[in-house]
Protein backbone atom coordinates (compact mmCIF):
# COMPACT_ATOMS: atom_id res chain seq x y z
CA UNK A 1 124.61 136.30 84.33
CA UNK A 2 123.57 132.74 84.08
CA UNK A 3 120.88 130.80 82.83
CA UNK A 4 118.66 129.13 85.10
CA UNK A 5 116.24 125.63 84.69
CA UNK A 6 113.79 125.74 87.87
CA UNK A 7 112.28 122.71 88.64
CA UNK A 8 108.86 122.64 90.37
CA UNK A 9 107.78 119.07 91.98
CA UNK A 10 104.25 118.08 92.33
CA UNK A 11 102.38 116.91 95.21
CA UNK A 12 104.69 114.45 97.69
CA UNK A 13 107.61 115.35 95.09
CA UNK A 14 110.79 116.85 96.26
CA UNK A 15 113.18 119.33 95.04
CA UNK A 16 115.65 116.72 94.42
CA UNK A 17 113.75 115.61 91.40
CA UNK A 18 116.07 118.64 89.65
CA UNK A 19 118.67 115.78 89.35
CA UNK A 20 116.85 114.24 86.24
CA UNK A 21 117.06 117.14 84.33
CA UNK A 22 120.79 118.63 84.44
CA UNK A 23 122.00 116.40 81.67
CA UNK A 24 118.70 117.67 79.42
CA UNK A 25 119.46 121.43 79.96
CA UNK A 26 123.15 121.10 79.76
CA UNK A 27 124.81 124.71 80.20
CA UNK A 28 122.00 125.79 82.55
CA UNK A 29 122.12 126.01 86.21
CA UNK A 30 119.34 123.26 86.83
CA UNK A 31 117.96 124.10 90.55
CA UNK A 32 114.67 122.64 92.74
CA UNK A 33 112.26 124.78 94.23
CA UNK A 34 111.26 123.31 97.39
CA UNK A 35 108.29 124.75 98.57
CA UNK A 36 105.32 124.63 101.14
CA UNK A 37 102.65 125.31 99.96
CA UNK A 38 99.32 123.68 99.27
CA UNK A 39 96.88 125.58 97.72
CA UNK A 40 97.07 128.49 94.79
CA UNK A 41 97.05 131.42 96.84
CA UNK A 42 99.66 130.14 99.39
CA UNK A 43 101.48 129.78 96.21
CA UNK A 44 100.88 133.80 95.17
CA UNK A 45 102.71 134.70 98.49
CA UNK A 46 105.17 132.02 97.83
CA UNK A 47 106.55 131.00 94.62
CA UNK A 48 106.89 135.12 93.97
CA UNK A 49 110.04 135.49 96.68
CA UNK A 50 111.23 132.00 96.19
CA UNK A 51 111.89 132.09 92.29
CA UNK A 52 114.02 135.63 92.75
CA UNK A 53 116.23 134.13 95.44
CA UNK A 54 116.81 131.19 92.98
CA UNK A 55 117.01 133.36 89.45
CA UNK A 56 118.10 136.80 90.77
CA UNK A 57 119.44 138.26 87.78
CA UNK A 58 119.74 135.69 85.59
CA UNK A 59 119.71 135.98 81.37
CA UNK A 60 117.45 133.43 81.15
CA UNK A 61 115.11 131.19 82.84
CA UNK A 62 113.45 127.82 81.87
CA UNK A 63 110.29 126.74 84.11
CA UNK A 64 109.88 122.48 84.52
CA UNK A 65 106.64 121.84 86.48
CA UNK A 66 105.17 118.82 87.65
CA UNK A 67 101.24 118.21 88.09
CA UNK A 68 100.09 120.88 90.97
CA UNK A 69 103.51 122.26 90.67
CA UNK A 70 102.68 123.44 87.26
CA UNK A 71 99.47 124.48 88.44
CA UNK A 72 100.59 127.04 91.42
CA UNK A 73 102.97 128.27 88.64
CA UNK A 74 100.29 129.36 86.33
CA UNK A 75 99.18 130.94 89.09
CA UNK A 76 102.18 132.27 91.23
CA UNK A 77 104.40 133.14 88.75
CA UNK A 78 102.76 134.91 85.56
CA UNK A 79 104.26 137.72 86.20
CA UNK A 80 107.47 136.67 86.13
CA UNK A 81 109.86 136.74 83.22
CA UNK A 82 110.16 133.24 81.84
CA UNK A 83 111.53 132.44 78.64
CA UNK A 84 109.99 128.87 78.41
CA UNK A 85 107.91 126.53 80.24
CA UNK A 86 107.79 122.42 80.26
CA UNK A 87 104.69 121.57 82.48
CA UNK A 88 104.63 117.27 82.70
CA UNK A 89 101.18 116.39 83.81
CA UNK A 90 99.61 119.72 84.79
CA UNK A 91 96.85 119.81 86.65
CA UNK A 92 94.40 121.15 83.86
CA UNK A 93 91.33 121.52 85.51
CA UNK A 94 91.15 122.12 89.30
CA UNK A 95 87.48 122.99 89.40
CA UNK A 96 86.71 119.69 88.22
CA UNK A 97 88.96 117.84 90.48
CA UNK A 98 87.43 119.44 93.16
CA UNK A 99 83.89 118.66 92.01
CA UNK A 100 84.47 115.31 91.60
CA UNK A 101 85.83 115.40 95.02
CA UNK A 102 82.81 116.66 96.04
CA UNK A 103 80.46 114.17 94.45
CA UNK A 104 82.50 111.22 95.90
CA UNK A 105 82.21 112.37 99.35
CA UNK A 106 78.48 113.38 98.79
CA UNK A 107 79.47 116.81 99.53
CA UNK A 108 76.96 119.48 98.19
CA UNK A 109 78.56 123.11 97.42
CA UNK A 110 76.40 124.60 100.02
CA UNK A 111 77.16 122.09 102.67
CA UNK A 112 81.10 123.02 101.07
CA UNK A 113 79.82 127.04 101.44
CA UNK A 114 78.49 126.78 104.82
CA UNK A 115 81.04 124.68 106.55
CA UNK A 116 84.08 126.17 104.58
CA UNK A 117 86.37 123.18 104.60
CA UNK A 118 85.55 119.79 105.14
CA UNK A 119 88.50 116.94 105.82
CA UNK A 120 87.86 113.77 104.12
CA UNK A 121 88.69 110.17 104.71
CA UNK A 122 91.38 110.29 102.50
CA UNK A 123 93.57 112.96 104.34
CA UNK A 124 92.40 115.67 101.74
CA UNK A 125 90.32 118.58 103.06
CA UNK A 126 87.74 120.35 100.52
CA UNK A 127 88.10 124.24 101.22
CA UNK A 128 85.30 125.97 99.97
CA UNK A 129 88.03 129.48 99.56
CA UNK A 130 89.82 126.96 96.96
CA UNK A 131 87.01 126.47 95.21
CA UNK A 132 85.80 129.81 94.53
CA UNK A 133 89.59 130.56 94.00
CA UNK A 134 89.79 128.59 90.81
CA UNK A 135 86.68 129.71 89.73
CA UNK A 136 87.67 133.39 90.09
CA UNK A 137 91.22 133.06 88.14
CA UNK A 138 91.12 131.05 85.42
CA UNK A 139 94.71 129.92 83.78
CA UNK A 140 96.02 132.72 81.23
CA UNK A 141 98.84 131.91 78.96
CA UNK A 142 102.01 134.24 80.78
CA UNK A 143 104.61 132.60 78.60
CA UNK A 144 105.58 130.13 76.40
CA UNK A 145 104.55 126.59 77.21
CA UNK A 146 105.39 123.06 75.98
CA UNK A 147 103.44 120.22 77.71
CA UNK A 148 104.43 116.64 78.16
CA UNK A 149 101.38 113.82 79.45
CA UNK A 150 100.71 110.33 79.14
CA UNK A 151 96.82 109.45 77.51
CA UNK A 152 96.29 107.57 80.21
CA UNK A 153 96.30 110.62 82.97
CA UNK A 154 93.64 109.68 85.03
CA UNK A 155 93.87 113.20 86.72
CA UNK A 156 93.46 115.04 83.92
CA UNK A 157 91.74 112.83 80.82
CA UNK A 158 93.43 113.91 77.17
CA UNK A 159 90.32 115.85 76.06
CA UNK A 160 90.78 118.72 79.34
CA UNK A 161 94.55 118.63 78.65
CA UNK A 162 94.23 118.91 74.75
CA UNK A 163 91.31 122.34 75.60
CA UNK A 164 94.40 123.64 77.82
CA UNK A 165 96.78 123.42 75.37
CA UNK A 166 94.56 125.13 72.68
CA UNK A 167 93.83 127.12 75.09
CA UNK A 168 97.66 128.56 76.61
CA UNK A 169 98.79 128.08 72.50
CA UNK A 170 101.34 125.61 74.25
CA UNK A 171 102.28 122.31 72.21
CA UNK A 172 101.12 119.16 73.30
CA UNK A 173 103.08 116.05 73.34
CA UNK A 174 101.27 112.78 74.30
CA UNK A 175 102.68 109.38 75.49
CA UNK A 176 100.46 106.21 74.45
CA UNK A 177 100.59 104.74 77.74
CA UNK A 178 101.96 107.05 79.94
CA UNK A 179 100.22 108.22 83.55
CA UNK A 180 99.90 111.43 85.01
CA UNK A 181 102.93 110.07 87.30
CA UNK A 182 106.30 109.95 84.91
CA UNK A 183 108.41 107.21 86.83
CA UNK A 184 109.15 103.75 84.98
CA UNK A 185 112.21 104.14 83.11
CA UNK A 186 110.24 103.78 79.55
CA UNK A 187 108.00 107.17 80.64
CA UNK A 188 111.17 108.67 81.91
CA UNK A 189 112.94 108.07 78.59
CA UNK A 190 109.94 109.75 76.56
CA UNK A 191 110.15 112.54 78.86
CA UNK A 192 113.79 113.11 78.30
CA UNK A 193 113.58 112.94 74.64
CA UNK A 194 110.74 114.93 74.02
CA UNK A 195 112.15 117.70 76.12
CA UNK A 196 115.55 117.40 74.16
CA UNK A 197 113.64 117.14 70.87
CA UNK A 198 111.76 120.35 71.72
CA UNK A 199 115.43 122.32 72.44
């Protein structure tokens, strides 16, 4: 039986992003989930199937989730056994995403209600069943979690990730400076050694 690091990308990511982390989890099987889909309950049908095709029987399983990746996981995958979780940038707070969404396209919730989903400008479409989704299953802690963002997420401000963290009992380890997108080589080297630290 081996052990297993599953790596979830976030939104335009790729499952190729597992590369990074194979010298961090050294002795683990470090795989990508590539997956399709793009909402939380596409993710329930899913992550499910996808993570026992990639774990099967394996002693033990680490979880690495980026942004929305870490968000469908929350979702998708709480009941699945998984000894320890390293979300970088969750998405903390979908509900107010989507409201602020909302208020910048001057959409009203029962404009949102009555038309169901409305594309915007930007490519995004506002889906009314996402909505009420998020409101109807909030995030519950499933496992243990250690998360990794930069103070200057401006996805998720530090306050709504600091009320997650108290809220899953994960630990919370903040770069001054970093973004909600880990990618210049000084955010990639506090990623790397805060995951190591935290071995």
């Amino acid at each position: 039986m081996s052990k297993k690091a599953i790596y979830i990308h976030g939104m335009g990511g790729s499952a190729d992003e597992a590369e990074f982390y194979r010298d961090i989890f050294a002795g683990y099987d470090v795989v990508g989930m590539e997956y399709t889909s793009g909402d939380p309950m596409s993710a329930e049908e899913e992550f499910p199937a996808l993570f026992e095709s990639l774990c099967g029987d394996s002693s033990e399983v680490i979880l690495i989730a980026n942004s929305i990746g870490a968000f469908f996981a929350m979702h998708a995958l709480k009941n699945k056994h998984i000894d320890r979780a390293f979300f970088i940038s969750p998405v903390a707070d979908m509900e107010r995403l989507i409201l602020g969404m909302m208020a910048a396209a001057n959409v009203s919730e029962e404009e949102l209600c009555r038309k169901g989903e409305i594309p915007l400008q930007n490519g995004e479409v506002l889906s009314w069943r996402y909505l009420c989704y998020v409101r109807e299953h909030p995030i519950v802690r499933a496992f243990p979690i250690d998360i990794i963002c930069g103070d200057e997420d401006i996805l998720t401000p530090l306050p709504v990730m600091k009320d997650l963290a108290e809220k899953l009992g994960a630990s919370l380890t903040v770069m001054t400076g970093g973004e909600h997108w880990f990618h210049t080589d000084e955010q990639m080297d506090f990623l790397k050694n805060s995951i190591k630290a935290m071995l």
